[in-house]
C-alpha atoms as a PDB file:
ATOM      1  CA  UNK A   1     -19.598   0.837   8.375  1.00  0.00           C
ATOM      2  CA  UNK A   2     -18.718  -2.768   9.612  1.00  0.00           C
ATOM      3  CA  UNK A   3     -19.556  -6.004   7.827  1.00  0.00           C
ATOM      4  CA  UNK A   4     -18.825  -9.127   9.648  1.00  0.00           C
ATOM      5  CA  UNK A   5     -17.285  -7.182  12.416  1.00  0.00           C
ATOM      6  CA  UNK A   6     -14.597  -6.325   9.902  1.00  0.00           C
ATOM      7  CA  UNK A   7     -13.972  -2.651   8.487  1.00  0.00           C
ATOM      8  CA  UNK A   8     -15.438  -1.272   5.291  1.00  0.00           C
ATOM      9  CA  UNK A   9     -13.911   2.153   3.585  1.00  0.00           C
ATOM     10  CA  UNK A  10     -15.498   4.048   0.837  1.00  0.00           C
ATOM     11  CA  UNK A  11     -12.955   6.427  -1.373  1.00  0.00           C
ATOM     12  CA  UNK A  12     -14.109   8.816  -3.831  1.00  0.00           C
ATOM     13  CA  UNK A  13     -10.984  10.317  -5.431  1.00  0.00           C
ATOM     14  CA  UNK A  14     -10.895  14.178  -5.404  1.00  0.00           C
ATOM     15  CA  UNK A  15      -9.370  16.429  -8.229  1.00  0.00           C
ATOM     16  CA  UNK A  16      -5.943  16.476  -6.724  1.00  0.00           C
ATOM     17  CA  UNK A  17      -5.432  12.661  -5.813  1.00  0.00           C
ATOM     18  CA  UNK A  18      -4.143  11.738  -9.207  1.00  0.00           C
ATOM     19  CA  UNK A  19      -0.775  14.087  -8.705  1.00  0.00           C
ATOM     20  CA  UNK A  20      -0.600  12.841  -5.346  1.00  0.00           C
ATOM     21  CA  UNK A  21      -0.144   9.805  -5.839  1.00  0.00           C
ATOM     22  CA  UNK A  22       1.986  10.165  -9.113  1.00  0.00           C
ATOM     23  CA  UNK A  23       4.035  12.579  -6.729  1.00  0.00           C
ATOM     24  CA  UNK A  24       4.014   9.751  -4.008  1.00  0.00           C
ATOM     25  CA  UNK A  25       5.165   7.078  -6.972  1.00  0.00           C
ATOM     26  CA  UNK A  26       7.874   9.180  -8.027  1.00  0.00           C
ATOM     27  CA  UNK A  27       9.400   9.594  -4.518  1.00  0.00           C
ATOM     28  CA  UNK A  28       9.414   6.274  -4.006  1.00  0.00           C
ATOM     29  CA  UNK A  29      11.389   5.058  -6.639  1.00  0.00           C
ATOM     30  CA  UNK A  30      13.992   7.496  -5.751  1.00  0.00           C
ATOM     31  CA  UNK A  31      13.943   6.460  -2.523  1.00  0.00           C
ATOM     32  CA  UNK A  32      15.259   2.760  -3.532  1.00  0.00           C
ATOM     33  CA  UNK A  33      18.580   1.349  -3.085  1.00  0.00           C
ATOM     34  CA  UNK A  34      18.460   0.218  -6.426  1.00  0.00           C
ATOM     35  CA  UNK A  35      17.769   3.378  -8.145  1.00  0.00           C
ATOM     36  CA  UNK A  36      20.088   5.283  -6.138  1.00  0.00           C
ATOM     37  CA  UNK A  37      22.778   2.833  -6.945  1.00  0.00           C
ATOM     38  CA  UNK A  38      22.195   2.549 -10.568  1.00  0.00           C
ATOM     39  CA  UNK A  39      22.298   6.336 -11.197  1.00  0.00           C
ATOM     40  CA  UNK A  40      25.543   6.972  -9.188  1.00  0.00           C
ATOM     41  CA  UNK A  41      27.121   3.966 -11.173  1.00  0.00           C
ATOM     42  CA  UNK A  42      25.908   5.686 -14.438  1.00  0.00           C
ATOM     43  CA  UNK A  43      26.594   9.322 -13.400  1.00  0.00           C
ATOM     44  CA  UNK A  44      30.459   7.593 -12.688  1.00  0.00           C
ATOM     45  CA  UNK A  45      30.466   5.931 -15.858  1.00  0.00           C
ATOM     46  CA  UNK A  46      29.236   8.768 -18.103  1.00  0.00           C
ATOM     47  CA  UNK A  47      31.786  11.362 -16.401  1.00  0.00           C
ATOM     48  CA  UNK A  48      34.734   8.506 -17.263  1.00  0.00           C
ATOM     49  CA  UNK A  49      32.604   8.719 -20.829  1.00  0.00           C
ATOM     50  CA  UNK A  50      32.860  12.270 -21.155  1.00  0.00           C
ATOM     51  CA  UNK A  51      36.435  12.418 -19.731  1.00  0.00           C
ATOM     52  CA  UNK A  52      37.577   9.574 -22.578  1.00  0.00           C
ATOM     53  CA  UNK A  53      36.209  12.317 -25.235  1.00  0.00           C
ATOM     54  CA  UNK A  54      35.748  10.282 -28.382  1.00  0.00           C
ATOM     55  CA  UNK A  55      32.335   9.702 -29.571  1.00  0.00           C
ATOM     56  CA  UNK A  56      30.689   8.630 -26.160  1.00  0.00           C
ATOM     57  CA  UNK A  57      28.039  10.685 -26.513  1.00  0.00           C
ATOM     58  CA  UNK A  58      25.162   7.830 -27.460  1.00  0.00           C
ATOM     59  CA  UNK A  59      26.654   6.043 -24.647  1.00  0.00           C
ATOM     60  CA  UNK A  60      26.232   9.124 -21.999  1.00  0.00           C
ATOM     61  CA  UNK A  61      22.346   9.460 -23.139  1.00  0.00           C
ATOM     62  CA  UNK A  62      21.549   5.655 -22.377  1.00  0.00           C
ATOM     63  CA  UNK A  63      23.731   6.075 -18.937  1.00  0.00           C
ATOM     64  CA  UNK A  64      21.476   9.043 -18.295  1.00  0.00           C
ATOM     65  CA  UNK A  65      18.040   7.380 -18.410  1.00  0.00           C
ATOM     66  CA  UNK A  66      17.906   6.085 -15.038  1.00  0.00           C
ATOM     67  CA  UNK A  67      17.410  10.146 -14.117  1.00  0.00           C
ATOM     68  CA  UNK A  68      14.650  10.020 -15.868  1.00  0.00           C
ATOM     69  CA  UNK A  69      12.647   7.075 -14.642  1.00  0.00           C
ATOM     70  CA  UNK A  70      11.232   8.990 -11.499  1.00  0.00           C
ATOM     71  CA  UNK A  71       9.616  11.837 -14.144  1.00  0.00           C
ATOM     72  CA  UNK A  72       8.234   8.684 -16.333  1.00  0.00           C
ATOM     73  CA  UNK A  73       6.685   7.480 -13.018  1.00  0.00           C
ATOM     74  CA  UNK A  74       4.973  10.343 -12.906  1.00  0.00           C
ATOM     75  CA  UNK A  75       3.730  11.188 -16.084  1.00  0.00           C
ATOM     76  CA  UNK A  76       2.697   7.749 -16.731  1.00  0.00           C
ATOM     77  CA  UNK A  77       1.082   7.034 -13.194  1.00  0.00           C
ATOM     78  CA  UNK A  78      -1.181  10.862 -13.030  1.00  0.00           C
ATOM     79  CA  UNK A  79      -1.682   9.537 -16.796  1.00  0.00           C
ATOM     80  CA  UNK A  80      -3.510   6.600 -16.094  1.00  0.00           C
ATOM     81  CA  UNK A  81      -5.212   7.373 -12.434  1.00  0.00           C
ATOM     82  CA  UNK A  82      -7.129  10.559 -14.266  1.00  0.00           C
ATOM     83  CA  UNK A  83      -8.331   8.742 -16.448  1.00  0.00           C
ATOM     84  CA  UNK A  84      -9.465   5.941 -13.897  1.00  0.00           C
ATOM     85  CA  UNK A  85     -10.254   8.676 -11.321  1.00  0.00           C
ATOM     86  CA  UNK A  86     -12.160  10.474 -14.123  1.00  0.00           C
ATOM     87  CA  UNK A  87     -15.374   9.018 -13.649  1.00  0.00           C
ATOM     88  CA  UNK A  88     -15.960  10.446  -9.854  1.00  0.00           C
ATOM     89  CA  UNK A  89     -17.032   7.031  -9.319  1.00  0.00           C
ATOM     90  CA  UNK A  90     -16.602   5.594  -5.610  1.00  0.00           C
ATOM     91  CA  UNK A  91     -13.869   2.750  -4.324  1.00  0.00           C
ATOM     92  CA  UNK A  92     -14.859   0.129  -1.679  1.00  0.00           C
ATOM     93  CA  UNK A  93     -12.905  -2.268   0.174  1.00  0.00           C
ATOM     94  CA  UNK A  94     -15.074  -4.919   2.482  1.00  0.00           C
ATOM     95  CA  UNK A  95     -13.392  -7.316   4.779  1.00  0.00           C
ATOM     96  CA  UNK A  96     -15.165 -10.431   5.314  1.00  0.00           C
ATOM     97  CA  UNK A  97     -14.231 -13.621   6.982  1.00  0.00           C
ATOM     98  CA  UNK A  98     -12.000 -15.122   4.816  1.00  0.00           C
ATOM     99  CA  UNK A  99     -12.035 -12.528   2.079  1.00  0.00           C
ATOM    100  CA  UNK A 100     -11.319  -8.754   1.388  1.00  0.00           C
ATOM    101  CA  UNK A 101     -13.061  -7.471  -1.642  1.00  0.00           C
ATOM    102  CA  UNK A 102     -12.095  -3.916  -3.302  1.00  0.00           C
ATOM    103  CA  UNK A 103     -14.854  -2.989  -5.864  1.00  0.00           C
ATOM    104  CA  UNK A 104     -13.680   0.404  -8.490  1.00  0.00           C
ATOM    105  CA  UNK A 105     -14.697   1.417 -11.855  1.00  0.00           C
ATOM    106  CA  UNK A 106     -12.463  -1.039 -13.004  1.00  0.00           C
ATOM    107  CA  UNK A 107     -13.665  -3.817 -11.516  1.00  0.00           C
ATOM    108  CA  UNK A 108     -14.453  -6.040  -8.270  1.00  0.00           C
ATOM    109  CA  UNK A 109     -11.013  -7.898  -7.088  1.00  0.00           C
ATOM    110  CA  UNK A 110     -11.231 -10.187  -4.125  1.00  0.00           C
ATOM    111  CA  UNK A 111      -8.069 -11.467  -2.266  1.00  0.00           C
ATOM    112  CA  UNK A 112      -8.030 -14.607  -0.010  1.00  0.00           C
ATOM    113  CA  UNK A 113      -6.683 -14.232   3.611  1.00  0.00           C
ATOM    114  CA  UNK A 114      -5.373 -17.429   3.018  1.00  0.00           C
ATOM    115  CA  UNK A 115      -3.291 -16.335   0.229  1.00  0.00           C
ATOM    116  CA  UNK A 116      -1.845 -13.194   1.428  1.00  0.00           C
ATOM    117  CA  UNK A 117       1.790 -13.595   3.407  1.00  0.00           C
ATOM    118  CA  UNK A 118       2.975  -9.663   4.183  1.00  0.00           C
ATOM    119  CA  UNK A 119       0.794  -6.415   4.218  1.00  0.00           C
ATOM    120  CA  UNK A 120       3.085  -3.048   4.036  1.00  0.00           C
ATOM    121  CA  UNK A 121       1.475   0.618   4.110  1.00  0.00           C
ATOM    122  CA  UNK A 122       4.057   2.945   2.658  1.00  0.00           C
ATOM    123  CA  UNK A 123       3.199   6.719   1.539  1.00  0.00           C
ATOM    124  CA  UNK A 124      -0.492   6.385  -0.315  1.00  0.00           C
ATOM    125  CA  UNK A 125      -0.328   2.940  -1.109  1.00  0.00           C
ATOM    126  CA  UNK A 126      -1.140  -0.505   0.808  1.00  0.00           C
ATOM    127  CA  UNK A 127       0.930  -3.050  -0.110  1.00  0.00           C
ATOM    128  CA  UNK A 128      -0.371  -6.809  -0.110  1.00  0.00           C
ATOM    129  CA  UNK A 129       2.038 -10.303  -0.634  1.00  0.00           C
ATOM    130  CA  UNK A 130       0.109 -12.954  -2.006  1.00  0.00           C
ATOM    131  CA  UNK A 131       1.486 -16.418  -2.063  1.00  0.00           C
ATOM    132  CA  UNK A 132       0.224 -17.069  -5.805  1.00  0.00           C
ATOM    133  CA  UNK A 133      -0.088 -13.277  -7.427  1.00  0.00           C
ATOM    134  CA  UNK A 134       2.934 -11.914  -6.261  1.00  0.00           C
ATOM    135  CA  UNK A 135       1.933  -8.429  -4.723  1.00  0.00           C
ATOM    136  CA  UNK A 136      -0.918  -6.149  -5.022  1.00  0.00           C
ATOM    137  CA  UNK A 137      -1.141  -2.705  -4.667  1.00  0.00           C
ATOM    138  CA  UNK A 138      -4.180  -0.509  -3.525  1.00  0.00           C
ATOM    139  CA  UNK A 139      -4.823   2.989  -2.113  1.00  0.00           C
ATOM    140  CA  UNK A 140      -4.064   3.436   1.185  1.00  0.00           C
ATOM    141  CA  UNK A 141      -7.751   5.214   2.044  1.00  0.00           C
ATOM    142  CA  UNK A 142      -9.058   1.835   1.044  1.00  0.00           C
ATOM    143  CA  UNK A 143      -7.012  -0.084   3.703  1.00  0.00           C
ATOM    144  CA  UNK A 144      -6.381   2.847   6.514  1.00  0.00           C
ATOM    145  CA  UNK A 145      -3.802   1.778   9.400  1.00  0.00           C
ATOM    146  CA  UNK A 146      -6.765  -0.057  11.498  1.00  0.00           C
ATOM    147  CA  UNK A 147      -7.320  -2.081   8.249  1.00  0.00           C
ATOM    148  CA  UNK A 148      -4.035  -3.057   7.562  1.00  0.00           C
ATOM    149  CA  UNK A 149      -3.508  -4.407  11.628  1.00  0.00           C
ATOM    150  CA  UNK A 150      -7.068  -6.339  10.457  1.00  0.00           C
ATOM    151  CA  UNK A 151      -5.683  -7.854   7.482  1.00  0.00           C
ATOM    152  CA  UNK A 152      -1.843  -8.520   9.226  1.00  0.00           C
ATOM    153  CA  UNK A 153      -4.038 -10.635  11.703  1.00  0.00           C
ATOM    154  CA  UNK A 154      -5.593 -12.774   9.078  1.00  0.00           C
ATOM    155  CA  UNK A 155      -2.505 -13.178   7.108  1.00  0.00           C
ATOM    156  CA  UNK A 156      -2.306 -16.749   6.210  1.00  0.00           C
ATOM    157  CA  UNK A 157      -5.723 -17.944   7.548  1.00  0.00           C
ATOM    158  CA  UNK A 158      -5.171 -16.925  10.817  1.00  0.00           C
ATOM    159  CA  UNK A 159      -7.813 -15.948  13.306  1.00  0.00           C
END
């Protein structure tokens, strides 16, 4: 469908798209510097721990909760899209003129061109920089890879 010559995507979330994209969160917070960093530092600092001996062990669980941030990702993202996804109801995004709009059970949000400065699709998600909200993340079957070249050429008012 087109509206003002601009792209418009309709999602409807199957059964499986909630561990998906919990799967797809995960992954990508262990596939960031900082996480990677972190855990080798505390992985380092609770063997030195463990080597010392002498009551360490509250300090060697704290050190080991980085390791566990990628399965709270999870858990708490599938958590909160079945319950969202629950209702089999549709997602929309429109792009107009100056605005894109993505309507979900949740709620309509609409996003000024003129506000956003970077758009990134990485794994299931679509990325958007906006000068005032800081960023803004959305599914990336509501902004495929024709979408996000749209919204890349609009980025600060342009075109």
């Amino acid at each position: 469908m087109q509206v003002d010559g601009a792209p418009h995507h309709v999602w409807e979330p199957g059964v499986h798209d909630a561990e998906r994209i919990a799967r797809a969160s995960a992954l990508l917070v262990v596939r960031r510097a900082t996480w990677i960093v972190t855990t080798v530092l505390c992985l380092a600092l609770g063997a030195a721990l463990i080597a010392l001996g002498d009551g360490a062990t509250p300090y060697i669980v704290i050190l080991v909760l980085p390791l566990l941030l990628p399965a709270l990702t999870y858990v708490v993202t599938r958590r909160s899209l079945r319950r969202s996804f629950a209702s089999g109801a549709p997602w929309t995004s429109t792009f107009g003129p100056a605005t894109m709009t993505i309507v979900s059970p949740a709620g309509i949000s609409t996003l000024n061109y003129s506000d956003m400065t970077d758009v990134r699709a990485r794994g299931p998600f679509v990325t958007i920089t906006m000068r005032t909200a800081g960023r803004v993340s959305t599914f990336s079957e509501l902004v495929p890879p024709g979408a996000v070249e749209f919204l890349r050429g609009r980025i600060g008012g342009r075109a």
